[in-house]
PDB file of N, CA and C in Angstrom:
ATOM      1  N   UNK A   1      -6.456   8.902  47.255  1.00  0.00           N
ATOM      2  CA  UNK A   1      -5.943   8.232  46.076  1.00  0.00           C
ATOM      3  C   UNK A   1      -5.225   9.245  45.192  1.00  0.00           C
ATOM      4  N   UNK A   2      -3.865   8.872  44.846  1.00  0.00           N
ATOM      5  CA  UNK A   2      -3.190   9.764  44.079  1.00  0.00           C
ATOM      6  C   UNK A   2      -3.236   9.485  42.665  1.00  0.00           C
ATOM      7  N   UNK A   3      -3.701   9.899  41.680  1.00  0.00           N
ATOM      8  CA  UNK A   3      -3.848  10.076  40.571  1.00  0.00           C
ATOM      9  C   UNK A   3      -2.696  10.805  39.451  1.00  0.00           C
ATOM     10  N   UNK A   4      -2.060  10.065  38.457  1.00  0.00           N
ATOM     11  CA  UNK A   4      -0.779  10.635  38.132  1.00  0.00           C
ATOM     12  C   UNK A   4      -1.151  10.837  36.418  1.00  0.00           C
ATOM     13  N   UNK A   5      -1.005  11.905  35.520  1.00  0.00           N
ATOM     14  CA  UNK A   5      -0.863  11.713  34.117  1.00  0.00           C
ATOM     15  C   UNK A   5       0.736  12.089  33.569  1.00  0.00           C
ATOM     16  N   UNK A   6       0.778  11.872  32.441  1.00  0.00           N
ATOM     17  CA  UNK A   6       1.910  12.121  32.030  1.00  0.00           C
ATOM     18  C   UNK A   6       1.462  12.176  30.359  1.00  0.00           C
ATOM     19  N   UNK A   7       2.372  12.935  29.857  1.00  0.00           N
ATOM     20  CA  UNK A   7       2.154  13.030  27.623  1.00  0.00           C
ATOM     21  C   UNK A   7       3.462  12.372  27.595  1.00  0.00           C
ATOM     22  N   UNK A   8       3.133  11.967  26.123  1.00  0.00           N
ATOM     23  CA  UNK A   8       4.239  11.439  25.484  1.00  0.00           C
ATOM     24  C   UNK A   8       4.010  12.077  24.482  1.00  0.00           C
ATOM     25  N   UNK A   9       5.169  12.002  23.498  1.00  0.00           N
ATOM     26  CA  UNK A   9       5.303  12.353  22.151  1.00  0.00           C
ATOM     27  C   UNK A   9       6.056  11.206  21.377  1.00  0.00           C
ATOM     28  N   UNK A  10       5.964  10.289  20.520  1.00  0.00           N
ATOM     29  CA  UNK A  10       6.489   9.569  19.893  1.00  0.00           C
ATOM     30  C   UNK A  10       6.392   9.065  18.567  1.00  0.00           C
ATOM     31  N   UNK A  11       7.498   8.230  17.940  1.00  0.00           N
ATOM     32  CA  UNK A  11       7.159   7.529  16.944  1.00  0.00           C
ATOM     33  C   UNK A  11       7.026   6.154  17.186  1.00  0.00           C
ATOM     34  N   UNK A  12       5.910   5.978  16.232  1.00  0.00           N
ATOM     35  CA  UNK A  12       5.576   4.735  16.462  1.00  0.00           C
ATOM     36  C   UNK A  12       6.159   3.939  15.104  1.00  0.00           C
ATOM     37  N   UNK A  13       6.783   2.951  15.180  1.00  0.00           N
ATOM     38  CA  UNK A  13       7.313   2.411  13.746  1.00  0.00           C
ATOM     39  C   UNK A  13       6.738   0.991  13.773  1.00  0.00           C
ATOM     40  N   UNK A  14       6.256   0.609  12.958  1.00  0.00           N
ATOM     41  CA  UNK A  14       5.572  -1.117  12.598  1.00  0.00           C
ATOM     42  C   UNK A  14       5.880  -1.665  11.473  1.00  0.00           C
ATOM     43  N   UNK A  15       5.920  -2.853  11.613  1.00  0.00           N
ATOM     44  CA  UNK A  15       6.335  -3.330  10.579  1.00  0.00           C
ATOM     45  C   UNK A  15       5.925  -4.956   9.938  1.00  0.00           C
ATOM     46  N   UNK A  16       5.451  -5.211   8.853  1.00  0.00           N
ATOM     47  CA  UNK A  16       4.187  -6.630   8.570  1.00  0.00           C
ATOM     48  C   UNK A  16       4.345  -6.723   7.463  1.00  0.00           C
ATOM     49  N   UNK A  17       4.119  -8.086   7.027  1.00  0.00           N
ATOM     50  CA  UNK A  17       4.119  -8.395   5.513  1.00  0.00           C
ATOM     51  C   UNK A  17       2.307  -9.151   5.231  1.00  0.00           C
ATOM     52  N   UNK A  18       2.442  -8.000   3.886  1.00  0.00           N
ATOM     53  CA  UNK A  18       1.500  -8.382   3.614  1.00  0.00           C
ATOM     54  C   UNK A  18       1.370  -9.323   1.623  1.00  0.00           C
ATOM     55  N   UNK A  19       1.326 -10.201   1.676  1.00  0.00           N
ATOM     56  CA  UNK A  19       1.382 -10.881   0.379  1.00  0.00           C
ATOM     57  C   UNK A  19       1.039 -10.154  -1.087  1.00  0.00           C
ATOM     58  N   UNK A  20      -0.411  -9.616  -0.429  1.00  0.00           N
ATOM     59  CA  UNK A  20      -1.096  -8.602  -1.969  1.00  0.00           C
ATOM     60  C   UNK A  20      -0.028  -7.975  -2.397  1.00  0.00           C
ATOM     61  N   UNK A  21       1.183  -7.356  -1.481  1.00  0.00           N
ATOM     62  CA  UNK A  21       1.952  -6.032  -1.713  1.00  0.00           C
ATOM     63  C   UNK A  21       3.177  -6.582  -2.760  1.00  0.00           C
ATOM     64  N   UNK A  22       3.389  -7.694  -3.040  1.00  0.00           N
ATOM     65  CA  UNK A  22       4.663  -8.250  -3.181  1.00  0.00           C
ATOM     66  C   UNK A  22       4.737  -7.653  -4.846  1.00  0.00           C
ATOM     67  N   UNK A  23       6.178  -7.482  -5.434  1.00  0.00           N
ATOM     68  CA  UNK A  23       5.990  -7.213  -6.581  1.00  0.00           C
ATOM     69  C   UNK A  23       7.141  -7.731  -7.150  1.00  0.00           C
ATOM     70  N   UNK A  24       7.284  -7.944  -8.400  1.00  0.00           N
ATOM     71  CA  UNK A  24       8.835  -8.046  -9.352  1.00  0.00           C
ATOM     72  C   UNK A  24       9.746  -7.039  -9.822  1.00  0.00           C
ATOM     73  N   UNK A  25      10.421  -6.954  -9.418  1.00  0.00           N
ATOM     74  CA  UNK A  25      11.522  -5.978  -9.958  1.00  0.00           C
ATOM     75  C   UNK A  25      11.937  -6.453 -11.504  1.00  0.00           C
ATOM     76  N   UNK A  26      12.505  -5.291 -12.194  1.00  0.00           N
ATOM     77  CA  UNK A  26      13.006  -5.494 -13.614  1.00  0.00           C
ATOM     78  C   UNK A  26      14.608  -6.307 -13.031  1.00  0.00           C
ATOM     79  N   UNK A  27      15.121  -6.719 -13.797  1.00  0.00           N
ATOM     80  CA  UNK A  27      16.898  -7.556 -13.602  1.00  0.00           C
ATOM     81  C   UNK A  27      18.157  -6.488 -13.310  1.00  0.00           C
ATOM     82  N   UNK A  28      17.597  -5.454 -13.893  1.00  0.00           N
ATOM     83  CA  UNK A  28      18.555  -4.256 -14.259  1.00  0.00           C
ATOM     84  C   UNK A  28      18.504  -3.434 -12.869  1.00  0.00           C
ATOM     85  N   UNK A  29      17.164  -3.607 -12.156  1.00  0.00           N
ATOM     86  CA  UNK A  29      16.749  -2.658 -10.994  1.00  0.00           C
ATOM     87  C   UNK A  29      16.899  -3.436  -9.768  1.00  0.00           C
ATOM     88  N   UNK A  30      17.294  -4.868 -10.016  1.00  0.00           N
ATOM     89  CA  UNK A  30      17.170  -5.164  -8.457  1.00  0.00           C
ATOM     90  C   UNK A  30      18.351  -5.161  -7.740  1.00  0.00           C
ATOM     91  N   UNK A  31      19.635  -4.757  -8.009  1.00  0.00           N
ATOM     92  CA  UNK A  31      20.787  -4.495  -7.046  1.00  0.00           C
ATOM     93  C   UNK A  31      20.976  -3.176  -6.912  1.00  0.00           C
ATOM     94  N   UNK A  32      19.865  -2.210  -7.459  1.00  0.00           N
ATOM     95  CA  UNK A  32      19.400  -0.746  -6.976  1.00  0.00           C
ATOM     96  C   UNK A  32      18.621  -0.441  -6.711  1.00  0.00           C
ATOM     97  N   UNK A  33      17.289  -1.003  -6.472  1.00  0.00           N
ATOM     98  CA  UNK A  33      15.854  -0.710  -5.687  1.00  0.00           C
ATOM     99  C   UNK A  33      15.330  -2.039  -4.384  1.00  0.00           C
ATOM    100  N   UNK A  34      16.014  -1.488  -3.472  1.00  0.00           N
ATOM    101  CA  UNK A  34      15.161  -2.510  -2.221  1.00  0.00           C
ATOM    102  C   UNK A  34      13.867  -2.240  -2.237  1.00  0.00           C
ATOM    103  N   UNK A  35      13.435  -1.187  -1.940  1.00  0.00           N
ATOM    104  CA  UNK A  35      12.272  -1.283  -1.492  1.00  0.00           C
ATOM    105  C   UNK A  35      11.496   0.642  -2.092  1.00  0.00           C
ATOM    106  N   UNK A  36      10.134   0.500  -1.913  1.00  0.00           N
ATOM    107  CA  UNK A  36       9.115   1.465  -2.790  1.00  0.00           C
ATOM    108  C   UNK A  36       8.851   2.255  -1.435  1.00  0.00           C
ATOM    109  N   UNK A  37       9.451   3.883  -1.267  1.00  0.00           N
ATOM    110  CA  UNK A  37       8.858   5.436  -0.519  1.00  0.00           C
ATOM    111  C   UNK A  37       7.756   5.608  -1.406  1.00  0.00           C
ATOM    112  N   UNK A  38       6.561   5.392  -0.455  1.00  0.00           N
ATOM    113  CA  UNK A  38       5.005   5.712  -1.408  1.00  0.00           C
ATOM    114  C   UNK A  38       4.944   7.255  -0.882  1.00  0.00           C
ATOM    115  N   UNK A  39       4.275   7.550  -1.921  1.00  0.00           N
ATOM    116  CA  UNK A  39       4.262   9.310  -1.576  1.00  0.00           C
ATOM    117  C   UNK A  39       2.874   9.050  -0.381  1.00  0.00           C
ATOM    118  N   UNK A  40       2.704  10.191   0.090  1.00  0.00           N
ATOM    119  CA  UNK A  40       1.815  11.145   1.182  1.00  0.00           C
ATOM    120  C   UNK A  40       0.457  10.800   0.592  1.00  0.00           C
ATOM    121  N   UNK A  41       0.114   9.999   1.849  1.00  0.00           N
ATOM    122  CA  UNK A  41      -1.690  10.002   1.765  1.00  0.00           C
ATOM    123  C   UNK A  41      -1.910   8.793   1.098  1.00  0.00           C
ATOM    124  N   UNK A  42      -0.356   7.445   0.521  1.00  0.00           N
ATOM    125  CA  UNK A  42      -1.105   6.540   0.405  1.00  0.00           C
ATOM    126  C   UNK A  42      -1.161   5.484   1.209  1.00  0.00           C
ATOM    127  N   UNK A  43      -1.227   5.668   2.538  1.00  0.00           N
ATOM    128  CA  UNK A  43      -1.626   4.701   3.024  1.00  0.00           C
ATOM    129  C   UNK A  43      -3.177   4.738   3.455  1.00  0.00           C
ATOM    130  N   UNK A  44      -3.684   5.419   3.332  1.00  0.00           N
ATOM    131  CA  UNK A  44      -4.893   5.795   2.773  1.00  0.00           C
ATOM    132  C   UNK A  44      -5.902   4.405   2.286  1.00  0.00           C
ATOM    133  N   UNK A  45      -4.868   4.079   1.382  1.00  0.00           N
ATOM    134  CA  UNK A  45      -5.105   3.442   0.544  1.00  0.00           C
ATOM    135  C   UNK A  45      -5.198   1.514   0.920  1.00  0.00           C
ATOM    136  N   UNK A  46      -4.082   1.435   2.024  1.00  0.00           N
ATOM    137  CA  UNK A  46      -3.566   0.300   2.141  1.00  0.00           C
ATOM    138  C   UNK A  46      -4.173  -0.285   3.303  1.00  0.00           C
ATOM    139  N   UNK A  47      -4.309  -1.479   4.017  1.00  0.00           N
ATOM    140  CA  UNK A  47      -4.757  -1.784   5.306  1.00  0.00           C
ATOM    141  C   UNK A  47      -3.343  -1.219   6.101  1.00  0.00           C
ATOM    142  N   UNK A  48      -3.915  -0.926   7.259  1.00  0.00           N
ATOM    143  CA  UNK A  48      -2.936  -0.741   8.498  1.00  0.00           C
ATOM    144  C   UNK A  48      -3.755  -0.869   9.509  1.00  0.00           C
ATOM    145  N   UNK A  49      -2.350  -1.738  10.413  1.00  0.00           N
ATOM    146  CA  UNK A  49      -3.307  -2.306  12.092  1.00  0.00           C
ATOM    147  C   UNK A  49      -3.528  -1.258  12.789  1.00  0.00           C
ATOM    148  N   UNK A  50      -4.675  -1.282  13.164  1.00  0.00           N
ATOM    149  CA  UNK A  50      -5.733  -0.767  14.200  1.00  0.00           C
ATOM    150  C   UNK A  50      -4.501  -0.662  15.666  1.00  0.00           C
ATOM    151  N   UNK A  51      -3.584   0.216  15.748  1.00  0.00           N
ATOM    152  CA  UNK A  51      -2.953   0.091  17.462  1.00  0.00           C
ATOM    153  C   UNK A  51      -3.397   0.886  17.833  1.00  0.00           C
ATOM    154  N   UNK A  52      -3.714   1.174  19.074  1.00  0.00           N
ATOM    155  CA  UNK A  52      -4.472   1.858  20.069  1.00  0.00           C
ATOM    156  C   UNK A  52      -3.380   1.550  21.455  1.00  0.00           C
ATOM    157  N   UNK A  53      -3.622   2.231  22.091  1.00  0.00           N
ATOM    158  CA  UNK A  53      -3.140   2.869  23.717  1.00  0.00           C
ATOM    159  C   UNK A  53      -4.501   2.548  24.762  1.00  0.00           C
ATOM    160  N   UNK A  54      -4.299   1.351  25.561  1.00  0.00           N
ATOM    161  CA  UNK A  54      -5.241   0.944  26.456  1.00  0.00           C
ATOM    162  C   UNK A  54      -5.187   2.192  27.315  1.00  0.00           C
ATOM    163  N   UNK A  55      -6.352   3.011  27.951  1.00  0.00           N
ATOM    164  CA  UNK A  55      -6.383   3.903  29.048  1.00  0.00           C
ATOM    165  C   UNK A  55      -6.187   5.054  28.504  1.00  0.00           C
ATOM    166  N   UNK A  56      -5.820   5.642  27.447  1.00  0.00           N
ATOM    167  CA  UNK A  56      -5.331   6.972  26.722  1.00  0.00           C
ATOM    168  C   UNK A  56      -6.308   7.566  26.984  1.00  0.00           C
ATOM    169  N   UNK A  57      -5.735   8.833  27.267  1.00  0.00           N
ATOM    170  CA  UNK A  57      -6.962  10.166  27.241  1.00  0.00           C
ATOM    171  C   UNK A  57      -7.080  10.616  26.356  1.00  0.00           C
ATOM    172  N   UNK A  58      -6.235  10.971  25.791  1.00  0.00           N
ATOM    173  CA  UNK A  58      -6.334  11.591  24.575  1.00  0.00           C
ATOM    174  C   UNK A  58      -4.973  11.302  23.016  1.00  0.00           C
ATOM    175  N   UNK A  59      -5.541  11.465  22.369  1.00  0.00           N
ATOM    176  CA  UNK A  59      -4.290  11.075  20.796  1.00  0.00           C
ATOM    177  C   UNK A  59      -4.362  12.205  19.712  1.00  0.00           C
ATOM    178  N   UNK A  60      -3.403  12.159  18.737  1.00  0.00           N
ATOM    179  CA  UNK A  60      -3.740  12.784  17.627  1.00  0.00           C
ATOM    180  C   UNK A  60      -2.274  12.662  17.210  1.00  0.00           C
ATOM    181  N   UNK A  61      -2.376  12.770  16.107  1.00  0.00           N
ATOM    182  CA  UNK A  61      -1.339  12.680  14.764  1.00  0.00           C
ATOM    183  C   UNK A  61      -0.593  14.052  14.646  1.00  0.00           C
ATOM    184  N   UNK A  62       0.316  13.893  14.858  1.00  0.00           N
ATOM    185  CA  UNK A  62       1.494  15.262  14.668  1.00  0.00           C
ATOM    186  C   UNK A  62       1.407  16.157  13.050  1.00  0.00           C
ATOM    187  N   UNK A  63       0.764  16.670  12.902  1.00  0.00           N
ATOM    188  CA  UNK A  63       0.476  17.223  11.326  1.00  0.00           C
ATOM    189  C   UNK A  63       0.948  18.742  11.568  1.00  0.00           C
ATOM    190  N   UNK A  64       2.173  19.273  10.935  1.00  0.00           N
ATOM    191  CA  UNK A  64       2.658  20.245  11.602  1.00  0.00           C
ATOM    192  C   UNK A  64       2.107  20.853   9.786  1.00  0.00           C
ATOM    193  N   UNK A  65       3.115  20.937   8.930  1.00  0.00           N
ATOM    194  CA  UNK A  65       3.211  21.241   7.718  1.00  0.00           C
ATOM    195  C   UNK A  65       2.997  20.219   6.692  1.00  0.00           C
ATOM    196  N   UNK A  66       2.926  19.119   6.812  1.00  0.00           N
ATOM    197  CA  UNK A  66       2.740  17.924   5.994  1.00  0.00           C
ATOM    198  C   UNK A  66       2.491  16.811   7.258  1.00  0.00           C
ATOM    199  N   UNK A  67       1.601  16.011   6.920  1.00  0.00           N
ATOM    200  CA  UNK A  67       1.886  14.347   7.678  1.00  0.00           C
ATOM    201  C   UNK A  67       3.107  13.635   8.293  1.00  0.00           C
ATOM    202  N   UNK A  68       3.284  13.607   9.546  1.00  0.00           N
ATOM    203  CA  UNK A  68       4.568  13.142   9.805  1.00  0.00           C
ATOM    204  C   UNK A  68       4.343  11.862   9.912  1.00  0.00           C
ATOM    205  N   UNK A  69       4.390  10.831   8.773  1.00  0.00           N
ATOM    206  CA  UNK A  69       4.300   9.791   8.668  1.00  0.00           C
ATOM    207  C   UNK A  69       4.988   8.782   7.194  1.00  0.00           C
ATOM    208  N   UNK A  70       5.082   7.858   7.155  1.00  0.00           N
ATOM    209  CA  UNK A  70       6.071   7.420   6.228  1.00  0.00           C
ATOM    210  C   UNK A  70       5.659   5.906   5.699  1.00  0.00           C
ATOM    211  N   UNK A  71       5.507   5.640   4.623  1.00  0.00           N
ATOM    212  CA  UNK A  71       4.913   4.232   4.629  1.00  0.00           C
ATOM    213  C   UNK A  71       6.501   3.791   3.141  1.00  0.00           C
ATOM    214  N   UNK A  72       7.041   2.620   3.491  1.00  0.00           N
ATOM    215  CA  UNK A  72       7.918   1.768   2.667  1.00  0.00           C
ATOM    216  C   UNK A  72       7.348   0.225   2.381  1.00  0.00           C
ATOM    217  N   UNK A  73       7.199   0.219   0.914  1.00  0.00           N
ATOM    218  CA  UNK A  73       7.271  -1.824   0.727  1.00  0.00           C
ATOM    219  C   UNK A  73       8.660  -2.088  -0.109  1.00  0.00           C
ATOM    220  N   UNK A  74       8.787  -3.432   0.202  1.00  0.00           N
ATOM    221  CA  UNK A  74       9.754  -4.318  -0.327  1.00  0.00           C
ATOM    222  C   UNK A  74       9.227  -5.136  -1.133  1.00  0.00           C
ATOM    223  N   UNK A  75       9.994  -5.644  -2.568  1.00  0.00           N
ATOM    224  CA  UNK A  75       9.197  -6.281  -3.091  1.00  0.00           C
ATOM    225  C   UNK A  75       8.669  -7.783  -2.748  1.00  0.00           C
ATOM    226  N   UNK A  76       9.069  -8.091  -1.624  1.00  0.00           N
ATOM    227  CA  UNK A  76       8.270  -9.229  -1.127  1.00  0.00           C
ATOM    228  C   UNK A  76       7.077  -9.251  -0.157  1.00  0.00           C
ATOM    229  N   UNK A  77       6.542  -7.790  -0.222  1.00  0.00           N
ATOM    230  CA  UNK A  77       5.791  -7.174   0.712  1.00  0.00           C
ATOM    231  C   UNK A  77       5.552  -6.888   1.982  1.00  0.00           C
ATOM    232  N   UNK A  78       7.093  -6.920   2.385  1.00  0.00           N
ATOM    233  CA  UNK A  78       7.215  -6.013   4.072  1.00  0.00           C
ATOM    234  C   UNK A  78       7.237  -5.167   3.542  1.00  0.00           C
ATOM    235  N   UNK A  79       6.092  -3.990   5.069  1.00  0.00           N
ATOM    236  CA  UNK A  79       5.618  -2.734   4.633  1.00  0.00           C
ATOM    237  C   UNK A  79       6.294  -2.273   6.254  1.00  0.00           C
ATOM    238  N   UNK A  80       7.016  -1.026   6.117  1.00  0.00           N
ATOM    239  CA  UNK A  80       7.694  -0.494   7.234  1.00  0.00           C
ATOM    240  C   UNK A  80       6.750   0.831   6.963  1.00  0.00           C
ATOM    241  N   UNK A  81       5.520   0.945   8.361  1.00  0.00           N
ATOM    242  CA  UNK A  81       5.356   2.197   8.694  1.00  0.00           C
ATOM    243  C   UNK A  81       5.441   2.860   9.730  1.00  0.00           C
ATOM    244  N   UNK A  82       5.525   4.474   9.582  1.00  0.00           N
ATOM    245  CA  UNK A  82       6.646   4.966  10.628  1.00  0.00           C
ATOM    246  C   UNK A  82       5.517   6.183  10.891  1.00  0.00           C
ATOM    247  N   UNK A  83       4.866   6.441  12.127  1.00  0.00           N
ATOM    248  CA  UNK A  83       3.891   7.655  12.238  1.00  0.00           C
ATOM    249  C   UNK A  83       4.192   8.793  13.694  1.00  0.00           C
ATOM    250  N   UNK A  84       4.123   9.461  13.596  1.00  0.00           N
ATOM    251  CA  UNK A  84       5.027  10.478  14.808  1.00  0.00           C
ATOM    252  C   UNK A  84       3.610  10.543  15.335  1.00  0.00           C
TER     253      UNK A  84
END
């Protein structure tokens, strides 16, 4: 029986709306703010889906000098997150 592994390296980008997140813009700000860059470490804070890799040997999060990861909402609460 031949047995094969292989690594990957990737980004994973997702993307979901969640209602709690939704917010109002001021009148003056909404044909210049789509959407909210939350700083580092808050998604922390926020739910995010559980994805997993059926069969994986092994995982881990690319943390070279800072978090390579990225969380955006819109004010109708699509949340675009982006994790290397």
């Amino acid at each position: 029986m031949l047995i094969q592994d292989y690594a990957l390296n990737l980004y994973l980008r997702q993307t979901w709306r969640d209602p709690r997140l939704e917010f109002k813009l001021p009148e003056d700000m909404t044909d210049k703010l789509e959407q909210i860059k939350m700083e580092e470490g808050k998604w922390n804070h926020l739910w995010l889906p559980d994805t997993f890799f059926r069969n994986e040997k092994d995982a881990s999060y690319h943390d070279v000098t800072v978090a390579n990861r990225l969380l955006r909402i819109n004010a109708s609460g699509h949340v675009w997150y982006t994790s290397k």
